[in-house]
C-alpha atoms as a PDB file:
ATOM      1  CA  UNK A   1      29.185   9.797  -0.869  1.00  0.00           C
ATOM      2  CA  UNK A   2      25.641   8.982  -2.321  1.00  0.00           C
ATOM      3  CA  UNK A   3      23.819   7.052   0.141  1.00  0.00           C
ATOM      4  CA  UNK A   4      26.255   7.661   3.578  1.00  0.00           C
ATOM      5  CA  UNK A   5      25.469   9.963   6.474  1.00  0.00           C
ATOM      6  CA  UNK A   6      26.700  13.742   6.425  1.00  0.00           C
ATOM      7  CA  UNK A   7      30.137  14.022   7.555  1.00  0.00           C
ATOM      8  CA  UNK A   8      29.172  16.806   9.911  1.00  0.00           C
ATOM      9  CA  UNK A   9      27.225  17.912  12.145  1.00  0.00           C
ATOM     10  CA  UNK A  10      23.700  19.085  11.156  1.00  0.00           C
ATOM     11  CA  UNK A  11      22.261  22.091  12.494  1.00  0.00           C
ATOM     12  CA  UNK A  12      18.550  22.138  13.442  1.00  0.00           C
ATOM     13  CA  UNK A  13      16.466  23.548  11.087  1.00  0.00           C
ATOM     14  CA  UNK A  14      12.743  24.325  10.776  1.00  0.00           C
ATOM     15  CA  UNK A  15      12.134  20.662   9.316  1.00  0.00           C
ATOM     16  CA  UNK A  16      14.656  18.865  11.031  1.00  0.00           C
ATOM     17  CA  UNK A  17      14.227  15.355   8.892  1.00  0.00           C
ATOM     18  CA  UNK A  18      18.066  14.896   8.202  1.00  0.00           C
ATOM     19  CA  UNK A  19      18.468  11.891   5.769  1.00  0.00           C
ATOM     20  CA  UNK A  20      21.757  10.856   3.867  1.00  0.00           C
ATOM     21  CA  UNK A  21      23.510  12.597   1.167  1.00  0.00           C
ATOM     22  CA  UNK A  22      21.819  11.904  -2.330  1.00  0.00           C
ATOM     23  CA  UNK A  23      23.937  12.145  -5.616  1.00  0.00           C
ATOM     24  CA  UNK A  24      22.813  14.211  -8.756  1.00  0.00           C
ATOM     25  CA  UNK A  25      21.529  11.904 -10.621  1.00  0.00           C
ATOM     26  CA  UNK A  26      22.970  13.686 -13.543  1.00  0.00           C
ATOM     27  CA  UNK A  27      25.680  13.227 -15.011  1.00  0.00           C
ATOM     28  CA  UNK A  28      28.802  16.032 -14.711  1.00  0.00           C
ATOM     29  CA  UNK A  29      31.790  16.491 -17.419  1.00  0.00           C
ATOM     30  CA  UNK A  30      34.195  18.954 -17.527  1.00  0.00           C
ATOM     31  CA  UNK A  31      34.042  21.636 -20.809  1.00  0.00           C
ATOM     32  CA  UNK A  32      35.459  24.036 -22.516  1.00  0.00           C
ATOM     33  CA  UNK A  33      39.550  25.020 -22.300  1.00  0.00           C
ATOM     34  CA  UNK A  34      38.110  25.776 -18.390  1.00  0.00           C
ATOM     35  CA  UNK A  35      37.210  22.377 -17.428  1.00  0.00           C
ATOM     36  CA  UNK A  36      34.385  23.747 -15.860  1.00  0.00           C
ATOM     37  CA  UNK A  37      32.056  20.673 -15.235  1.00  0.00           C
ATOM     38  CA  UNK A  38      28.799  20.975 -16.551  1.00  0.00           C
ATOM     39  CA  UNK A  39      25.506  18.756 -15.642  1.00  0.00           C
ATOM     40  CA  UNK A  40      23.879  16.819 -18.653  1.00  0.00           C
ATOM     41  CA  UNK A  41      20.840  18.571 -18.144  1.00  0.00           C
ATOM     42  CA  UNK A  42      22.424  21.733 -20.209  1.00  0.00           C
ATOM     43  CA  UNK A  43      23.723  19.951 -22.983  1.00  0.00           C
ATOM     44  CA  UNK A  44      23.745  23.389 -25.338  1.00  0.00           C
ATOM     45  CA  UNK A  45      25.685  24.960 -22.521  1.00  0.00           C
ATOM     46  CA  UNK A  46      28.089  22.401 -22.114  1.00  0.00           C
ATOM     47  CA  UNK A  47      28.391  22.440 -26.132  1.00  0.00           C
ATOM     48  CA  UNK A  48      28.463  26.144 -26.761  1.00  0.00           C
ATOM     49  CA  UNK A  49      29.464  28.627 -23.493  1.00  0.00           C
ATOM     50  CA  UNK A  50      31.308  26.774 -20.758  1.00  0.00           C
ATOM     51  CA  UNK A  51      34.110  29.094 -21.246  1.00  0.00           C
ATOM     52  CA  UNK A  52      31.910  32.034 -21.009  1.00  0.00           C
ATOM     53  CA  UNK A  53      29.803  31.591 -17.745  1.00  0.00           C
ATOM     54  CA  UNK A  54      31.245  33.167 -14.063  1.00  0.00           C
ATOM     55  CA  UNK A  55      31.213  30.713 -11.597  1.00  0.00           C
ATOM     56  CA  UNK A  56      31.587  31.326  -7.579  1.00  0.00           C
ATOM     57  CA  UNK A  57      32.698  28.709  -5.947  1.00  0.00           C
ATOM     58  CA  UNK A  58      33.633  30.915  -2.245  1.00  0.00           C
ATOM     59  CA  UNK A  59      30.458  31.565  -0.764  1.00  0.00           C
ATOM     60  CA  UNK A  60      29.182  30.006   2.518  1.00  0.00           C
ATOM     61  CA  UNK A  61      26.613  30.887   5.261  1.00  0.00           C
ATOM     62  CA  UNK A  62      26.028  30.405   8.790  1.00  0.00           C
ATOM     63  CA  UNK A  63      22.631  30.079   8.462  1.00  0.00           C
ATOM     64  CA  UNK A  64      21.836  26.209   7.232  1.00  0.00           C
ATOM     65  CA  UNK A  65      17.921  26.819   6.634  1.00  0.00           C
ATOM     66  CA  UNK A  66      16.905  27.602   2.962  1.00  0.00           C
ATOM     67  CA  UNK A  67      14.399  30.672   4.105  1.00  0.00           C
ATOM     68  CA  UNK A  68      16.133  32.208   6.284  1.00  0.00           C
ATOM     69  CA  UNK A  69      19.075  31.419   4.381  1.00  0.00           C
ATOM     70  CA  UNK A  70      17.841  33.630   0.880  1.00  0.00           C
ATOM     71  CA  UNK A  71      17.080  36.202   3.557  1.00  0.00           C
ATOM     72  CA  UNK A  72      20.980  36.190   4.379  1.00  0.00           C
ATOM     73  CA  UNK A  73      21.356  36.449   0.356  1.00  0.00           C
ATOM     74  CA  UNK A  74      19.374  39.331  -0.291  1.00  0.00           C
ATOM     75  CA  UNK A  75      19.451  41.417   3.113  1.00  0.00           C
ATOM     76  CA  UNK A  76      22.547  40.406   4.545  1.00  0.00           C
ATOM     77  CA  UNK A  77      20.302  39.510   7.980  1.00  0.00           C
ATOM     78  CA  UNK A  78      18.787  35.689   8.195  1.00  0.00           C
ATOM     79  CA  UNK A  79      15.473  37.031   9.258  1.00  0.00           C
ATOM     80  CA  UNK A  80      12.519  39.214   7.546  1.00  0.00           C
ATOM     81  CA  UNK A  81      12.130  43.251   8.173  1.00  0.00           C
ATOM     82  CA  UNK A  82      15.770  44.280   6.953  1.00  0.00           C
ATOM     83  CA  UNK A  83      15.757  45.676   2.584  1.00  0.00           C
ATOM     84  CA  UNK A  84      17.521  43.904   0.748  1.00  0.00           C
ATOM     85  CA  UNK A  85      19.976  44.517  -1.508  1.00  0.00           C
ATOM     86  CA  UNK A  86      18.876  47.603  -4.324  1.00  0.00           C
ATOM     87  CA  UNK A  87      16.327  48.424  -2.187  1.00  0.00           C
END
């Protein structure tokens, strides 16, 4: 889809500069007896661990903003003045 508009709608954010959808320019195969697919960039982990590494694939967000976003992460809460987790 590298190159074409987003498929849905955008939420507002703080920049709000939408532009297409831009490809890794890396390349992905799959490894290990997994098939997990691994970007060239970790050639040693595609080689060695693939089979070893947890990946999670499930989780989503409401929020659509990076900052407030890692506050959802880490508090639970999208916005500053909540602990966050191991507080």
């Amino acid at each position: 889809m590298h190159g074409k508009p987003m498929p849905v709608k955008v939420e507002r954010t703080q920049f709000n500069n939408n532009g297409k959808i831009f490809g890794s320019p890396f390349d992905f195969k799959k490894c290990g007896q997994s098939g997990l697919e691994i970007s060239s960039m970790f050639p040693e982990i595609q080689k060695w661990c693939a089979d070893d590494l947890a990946v999670v694939c499930s989780m989503t967000s409401k929020v659509n903003e990076h900052a407030r976003g890692n506050y959802a992460f880490h508090t639970g809460f999208p916005f500053m003045g909540h602990p966050s987790a191991g507080a």
